[in-house]
PDB file of N, CA and C in Angstrom:
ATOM      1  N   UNK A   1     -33.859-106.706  90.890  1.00  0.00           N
ATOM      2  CA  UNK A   1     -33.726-107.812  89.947  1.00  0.00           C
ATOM      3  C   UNK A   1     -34.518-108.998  90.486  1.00  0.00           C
ATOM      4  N   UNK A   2     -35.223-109.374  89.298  1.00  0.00           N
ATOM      5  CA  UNK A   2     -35.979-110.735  90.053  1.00  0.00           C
ATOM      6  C   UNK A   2     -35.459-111.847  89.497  1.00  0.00           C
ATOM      7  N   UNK A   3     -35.445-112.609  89.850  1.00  0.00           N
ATOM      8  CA  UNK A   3     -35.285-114.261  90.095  1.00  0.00           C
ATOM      9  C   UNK A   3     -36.362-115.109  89.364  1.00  0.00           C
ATOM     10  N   UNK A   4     -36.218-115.940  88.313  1.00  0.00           N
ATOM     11  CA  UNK A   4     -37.149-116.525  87.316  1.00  0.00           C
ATOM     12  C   UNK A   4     -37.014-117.681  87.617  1.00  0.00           C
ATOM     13  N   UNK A   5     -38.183-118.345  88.555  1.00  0.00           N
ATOM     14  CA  UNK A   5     -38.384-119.630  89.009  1.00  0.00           C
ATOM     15  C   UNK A   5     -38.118-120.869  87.912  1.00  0.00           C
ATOM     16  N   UNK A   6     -38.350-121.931  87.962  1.00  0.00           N
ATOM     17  CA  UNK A   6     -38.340-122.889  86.974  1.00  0.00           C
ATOM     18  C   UNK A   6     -39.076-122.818  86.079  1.00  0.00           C
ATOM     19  N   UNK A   7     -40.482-122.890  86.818  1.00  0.00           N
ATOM     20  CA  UNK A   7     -42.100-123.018  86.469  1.00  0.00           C
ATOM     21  C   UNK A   7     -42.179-121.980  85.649  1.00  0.00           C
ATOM     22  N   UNK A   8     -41.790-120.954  85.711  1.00  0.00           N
ATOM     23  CA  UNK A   8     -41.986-119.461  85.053  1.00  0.00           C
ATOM     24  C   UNK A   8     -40.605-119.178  84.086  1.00  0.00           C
ATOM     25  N   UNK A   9     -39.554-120.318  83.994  1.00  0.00           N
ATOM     26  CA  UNK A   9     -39.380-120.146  82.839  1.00  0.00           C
ATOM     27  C   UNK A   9     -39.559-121.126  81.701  1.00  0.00           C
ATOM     28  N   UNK A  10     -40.210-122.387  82.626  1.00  0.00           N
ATOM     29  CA  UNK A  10     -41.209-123.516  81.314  1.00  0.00           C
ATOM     30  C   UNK A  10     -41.939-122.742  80.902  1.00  0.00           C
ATOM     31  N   UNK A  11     -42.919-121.492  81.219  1.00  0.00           N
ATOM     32  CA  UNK A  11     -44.076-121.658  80.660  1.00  0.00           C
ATOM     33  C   UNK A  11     -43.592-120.735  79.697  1.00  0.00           C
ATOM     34  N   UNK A  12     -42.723-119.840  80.213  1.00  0.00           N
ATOM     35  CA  UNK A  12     -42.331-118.327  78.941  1.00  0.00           C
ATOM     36  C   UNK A  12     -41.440-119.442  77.853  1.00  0.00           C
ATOM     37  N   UNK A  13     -41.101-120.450  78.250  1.00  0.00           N
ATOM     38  CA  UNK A  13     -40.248-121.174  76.663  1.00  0.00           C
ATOM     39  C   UNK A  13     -41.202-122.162  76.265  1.00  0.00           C
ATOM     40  N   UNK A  14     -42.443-122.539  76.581  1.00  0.00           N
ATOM     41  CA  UNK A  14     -43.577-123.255  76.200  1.00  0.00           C
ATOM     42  C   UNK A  14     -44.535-121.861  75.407  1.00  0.00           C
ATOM     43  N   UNK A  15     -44.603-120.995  75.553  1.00  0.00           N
ATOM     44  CA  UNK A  15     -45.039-119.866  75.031  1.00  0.00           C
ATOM     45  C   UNK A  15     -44.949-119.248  73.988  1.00  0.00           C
ATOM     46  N   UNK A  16     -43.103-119.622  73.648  1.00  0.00           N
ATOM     47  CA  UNK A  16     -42.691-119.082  73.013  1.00  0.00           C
ATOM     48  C   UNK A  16     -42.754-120.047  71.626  1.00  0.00           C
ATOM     49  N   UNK A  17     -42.368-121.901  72.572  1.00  0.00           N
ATOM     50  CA  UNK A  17     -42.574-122.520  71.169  1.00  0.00           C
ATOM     51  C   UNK A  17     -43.834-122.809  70.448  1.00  0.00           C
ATOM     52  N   UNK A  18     -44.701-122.741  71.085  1.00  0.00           N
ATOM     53  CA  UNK A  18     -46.356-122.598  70.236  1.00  0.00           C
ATOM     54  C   UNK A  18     -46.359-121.029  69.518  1.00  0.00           C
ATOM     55  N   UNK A  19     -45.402-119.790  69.771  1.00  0.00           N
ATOM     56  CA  UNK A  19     -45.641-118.920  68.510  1.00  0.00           C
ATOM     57  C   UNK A  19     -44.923-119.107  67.890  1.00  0.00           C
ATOM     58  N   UNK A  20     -44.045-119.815  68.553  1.00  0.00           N
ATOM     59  CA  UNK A  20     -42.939-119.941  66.746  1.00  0.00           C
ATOM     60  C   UNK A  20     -43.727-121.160  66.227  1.00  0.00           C
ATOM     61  N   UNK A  21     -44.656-122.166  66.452  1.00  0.00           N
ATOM     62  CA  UNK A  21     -44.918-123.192  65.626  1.00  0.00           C
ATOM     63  C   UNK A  21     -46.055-122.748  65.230  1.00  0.00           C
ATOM     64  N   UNK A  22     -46.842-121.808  65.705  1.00  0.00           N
ATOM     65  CA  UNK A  22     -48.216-121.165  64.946  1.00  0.00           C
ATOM     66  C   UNK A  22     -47.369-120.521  63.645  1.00  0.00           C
ATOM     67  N   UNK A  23     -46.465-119.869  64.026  1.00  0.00           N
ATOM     68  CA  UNK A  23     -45.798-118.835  63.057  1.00  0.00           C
ATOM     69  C   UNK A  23     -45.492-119.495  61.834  1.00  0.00           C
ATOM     70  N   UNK A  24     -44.464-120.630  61.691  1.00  0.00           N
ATOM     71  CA  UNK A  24     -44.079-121.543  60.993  1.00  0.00           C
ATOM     72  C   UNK A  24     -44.936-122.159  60.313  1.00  0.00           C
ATOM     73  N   UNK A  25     -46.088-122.982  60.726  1.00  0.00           N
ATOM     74  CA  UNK A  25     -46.796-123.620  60.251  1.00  0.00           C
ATOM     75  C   UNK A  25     -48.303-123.241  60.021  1.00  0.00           C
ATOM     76  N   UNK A  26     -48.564-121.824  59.981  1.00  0.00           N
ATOM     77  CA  UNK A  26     -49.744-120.966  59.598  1.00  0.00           C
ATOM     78  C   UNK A  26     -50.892-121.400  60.676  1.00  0.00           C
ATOM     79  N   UNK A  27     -50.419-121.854  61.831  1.00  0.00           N
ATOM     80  CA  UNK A  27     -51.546-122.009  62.719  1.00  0.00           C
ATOM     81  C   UNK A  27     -52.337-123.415  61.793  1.00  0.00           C
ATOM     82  N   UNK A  28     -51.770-124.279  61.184  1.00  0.00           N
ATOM     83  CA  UNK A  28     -52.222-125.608  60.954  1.00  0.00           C
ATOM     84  C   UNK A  28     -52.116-126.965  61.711  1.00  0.00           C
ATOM     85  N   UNK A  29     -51.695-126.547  63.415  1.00  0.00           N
ATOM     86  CA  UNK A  29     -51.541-127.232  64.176  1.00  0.00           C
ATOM     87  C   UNK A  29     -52.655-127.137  64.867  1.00  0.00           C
ATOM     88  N   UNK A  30     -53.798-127.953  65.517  1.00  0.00           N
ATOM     89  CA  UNK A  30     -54.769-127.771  66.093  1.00  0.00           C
ATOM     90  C   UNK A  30     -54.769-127.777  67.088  1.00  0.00           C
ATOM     91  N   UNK A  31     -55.261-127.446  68.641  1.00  0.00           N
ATOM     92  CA  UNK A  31     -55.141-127.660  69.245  1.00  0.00           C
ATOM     93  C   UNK A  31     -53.425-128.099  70.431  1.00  0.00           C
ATOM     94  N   UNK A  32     -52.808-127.510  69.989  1.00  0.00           N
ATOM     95  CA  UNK A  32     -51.536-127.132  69.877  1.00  0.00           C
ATOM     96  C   UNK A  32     -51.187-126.700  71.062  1.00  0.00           C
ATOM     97  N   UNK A  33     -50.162-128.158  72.313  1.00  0.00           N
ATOM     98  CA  UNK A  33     -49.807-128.100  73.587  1.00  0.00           C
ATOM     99  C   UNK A  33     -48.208-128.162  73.821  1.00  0.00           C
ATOM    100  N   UNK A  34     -47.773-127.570  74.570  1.00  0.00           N
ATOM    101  CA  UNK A  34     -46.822-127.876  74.381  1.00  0.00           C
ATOM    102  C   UNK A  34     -45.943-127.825  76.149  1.00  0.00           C
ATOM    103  N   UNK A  35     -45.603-128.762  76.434  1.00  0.00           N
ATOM    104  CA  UNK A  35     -45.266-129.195  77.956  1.00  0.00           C
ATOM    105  C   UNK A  35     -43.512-129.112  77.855  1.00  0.00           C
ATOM    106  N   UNK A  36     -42.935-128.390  79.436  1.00  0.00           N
ATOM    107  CA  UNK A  36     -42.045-128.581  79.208  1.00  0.00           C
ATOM    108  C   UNK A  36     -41.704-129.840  81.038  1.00  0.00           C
ATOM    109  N   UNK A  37     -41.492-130.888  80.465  1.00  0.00           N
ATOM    110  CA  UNK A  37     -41.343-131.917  81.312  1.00  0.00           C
ATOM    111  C   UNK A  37     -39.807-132.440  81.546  1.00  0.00           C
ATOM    112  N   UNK A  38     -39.437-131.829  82.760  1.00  0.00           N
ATOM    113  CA  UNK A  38     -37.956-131.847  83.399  1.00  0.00           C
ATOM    114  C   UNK A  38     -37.038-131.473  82.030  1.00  0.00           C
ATOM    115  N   UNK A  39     -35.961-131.871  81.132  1.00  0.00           N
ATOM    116  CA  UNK A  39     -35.276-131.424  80.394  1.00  0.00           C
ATOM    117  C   UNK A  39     -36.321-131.712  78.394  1.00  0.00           C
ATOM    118  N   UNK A  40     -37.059-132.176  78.863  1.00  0.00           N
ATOM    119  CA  UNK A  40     -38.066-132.451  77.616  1.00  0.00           C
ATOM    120  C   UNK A  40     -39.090-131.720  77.341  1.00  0.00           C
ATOM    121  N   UNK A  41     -39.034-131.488  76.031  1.00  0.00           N
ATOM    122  CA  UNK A  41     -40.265-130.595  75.335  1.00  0.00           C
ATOM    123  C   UNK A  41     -41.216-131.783  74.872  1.00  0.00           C
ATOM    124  N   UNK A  42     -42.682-131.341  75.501  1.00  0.00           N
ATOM    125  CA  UNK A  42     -43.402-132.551  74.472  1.00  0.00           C
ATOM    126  C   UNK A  42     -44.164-131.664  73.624  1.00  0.00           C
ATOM    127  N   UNK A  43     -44.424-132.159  72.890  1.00  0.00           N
ATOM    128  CA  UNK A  43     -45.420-131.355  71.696  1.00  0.00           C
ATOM    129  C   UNK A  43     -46.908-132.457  71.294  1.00  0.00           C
ATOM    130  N   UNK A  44     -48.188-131.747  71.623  1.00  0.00           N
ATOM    131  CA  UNK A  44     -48.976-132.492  71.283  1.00  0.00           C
ATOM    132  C   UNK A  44     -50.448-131.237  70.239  1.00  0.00           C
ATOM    133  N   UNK A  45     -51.123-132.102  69.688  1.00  0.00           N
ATOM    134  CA  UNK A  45     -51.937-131.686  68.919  1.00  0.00           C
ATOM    135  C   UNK A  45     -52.237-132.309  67.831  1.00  0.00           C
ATOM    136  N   UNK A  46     -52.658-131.936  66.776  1.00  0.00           N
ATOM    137  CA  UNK A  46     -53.505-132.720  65.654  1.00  0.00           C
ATOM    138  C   UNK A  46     -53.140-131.943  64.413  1.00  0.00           C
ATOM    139  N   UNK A  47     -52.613-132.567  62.903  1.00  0.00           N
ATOM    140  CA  UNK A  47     -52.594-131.587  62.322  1.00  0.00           C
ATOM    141  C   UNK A  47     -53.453-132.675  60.878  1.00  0.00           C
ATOM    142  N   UNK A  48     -53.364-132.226  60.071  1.00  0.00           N
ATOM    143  CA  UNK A  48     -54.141-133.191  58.639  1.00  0.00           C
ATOM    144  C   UNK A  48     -52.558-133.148  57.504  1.00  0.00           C
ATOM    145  N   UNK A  49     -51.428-132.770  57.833  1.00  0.00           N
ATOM    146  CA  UNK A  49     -50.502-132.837  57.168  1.00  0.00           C
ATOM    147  C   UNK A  49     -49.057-132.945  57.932  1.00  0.00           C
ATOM    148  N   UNK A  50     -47.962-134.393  57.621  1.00  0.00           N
ATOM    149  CA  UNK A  50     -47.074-134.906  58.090  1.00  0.00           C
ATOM    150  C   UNK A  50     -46.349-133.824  57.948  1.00  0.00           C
ATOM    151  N   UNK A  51     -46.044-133.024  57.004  1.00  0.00           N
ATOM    152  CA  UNK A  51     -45.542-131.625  56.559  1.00  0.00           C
ATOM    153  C   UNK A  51     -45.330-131.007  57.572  1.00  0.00           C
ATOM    154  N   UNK A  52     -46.853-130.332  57.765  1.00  0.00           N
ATOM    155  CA  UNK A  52     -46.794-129.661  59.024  1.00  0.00           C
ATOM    156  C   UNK A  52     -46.074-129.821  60.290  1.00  0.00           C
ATOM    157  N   UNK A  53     -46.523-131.245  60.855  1.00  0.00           N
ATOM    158  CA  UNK A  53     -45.529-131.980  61.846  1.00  0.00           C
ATOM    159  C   UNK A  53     -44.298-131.697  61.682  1.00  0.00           C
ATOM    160  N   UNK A  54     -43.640-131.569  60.603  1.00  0.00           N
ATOM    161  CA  UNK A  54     -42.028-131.882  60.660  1.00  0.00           C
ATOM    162  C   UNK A  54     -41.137-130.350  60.637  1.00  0.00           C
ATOM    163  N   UNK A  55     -42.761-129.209  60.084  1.00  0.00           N
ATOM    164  CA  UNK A  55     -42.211-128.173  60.007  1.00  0.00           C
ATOM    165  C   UNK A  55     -42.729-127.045  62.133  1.00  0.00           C
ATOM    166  N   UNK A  56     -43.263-128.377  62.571  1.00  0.00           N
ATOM    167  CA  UNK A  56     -43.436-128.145  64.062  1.00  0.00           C
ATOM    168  C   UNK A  56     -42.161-128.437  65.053  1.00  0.00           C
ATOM    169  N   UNK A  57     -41.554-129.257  64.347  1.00  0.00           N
ATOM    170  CA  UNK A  57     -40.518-130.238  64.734  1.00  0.00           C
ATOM    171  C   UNK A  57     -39.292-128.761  64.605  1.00  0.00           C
ATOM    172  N   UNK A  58     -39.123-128.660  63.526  1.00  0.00           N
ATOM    173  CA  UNK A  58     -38.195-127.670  63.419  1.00  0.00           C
ATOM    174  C   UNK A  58     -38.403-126.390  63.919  1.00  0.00           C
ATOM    175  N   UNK A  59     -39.735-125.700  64.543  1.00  0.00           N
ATOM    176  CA  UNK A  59     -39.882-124.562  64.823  1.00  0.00           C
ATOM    177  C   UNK A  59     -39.517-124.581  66.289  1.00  0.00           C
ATOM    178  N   UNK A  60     -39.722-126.260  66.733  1.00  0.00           N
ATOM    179  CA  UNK A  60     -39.787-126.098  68.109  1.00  0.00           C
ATOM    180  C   UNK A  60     -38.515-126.105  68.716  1.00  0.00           C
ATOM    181  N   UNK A  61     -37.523-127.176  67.883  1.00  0.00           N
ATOM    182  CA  UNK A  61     -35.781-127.259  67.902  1.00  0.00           C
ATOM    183  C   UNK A  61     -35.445-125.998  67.499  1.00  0.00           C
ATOM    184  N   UNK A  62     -35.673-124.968  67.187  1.00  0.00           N
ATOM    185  CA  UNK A  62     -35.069-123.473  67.166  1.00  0.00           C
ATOM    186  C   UNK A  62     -35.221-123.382  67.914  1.00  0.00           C
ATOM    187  N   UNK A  63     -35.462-123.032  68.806  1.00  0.00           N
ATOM    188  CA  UNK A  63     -36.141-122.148  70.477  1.00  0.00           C
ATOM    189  C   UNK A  63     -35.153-123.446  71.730  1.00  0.00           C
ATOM    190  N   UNK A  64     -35.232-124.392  71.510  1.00  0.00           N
ATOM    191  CA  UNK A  64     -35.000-124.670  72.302  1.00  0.00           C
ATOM    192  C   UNK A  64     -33.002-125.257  72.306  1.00  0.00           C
ATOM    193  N   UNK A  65     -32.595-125.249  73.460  1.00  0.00           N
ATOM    194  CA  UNK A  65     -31.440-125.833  73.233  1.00  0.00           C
ATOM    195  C   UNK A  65     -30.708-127.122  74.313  1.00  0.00           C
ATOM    196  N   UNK A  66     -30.432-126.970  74.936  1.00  0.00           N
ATOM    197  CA  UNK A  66     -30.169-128.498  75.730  1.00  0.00           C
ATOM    198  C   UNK A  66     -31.372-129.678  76.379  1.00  0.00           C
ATOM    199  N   UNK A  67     -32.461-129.204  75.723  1.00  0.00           N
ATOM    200  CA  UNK A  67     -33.569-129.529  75.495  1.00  0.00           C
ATOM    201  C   UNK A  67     -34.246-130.972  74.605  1.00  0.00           C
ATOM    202  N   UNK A  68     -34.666-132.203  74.824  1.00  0.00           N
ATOM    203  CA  UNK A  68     -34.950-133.448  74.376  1.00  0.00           C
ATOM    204  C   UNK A  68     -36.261-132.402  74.022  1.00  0.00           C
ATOM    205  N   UNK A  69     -36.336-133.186  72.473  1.00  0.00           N
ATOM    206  CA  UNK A  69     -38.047-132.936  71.815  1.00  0.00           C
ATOM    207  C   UNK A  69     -38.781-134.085  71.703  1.00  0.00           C
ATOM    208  N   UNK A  70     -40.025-134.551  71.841  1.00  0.00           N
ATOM    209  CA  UNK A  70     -40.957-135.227  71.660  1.00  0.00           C
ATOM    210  C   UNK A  70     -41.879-134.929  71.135  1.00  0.00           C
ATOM    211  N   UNK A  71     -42.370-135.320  69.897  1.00  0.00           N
ATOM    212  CA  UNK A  71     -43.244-134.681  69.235  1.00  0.00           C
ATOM    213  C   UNK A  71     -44.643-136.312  69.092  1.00  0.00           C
ATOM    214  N   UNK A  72     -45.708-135.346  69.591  1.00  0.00           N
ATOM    215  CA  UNK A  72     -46.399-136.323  70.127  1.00  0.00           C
ATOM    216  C   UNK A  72     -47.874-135.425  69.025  1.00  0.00           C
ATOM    217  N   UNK A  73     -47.752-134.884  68.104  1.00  0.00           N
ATOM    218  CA  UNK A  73     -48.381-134.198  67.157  1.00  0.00           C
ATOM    219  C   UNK A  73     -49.199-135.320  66.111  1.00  0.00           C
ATOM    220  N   UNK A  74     -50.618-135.493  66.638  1.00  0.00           N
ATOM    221  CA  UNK A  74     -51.247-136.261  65.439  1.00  0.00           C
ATOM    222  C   UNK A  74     -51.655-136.044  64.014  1.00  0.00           C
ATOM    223  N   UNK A  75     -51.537-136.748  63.161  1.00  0.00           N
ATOM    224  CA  UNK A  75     -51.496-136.686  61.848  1.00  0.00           C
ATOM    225  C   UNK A  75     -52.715-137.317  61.108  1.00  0.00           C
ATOM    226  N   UNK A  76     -53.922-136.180  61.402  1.00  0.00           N
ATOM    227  CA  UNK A  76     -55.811-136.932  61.149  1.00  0.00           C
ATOM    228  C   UNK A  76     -55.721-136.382  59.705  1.00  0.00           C
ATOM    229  N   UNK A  77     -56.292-137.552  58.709  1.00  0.00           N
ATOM    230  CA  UNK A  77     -56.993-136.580  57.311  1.00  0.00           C
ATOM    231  C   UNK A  77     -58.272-137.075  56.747  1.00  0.00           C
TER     232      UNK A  77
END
């Protein structure tokens, strides 16, 4: 049995929330980062619809749970 460091389980739940927010939002997030910083998720990237953002917002609060979100997702059109 192995032992799942910190680092290695930010990146598998940073992994996971960029496919659920590709999934959700048809890959209309550009450039699409997503950091997991001590108990906080940040979310960054570019999208051309507030929509999108809010439906990033919600893909990313599924996945995660005792978890602060920051959604740091720009809104260019």
């Amino acid at each position: 049995m192995t032992v799942e460091t910190y680092s290695q389980k930010a990146k598998h739940l940073s992994q996971k929330i960029e496919q659920t927010i590709a999934l959700r939002t048809g890959s209309q997030v550009q450039s699409l980062k997503v950091d997991i910083l001590g108990e906080i998720v940040v979310l960054s990237g570019r999208t051309d619809s507030f929509y999108h953002k809010q439906l990033a917002t919600h893909a990313a609060m599924s996945e995660i749970d005792q978890y602060a979100l920051t959604n740091n997702i720009r809104v260019e059109s």
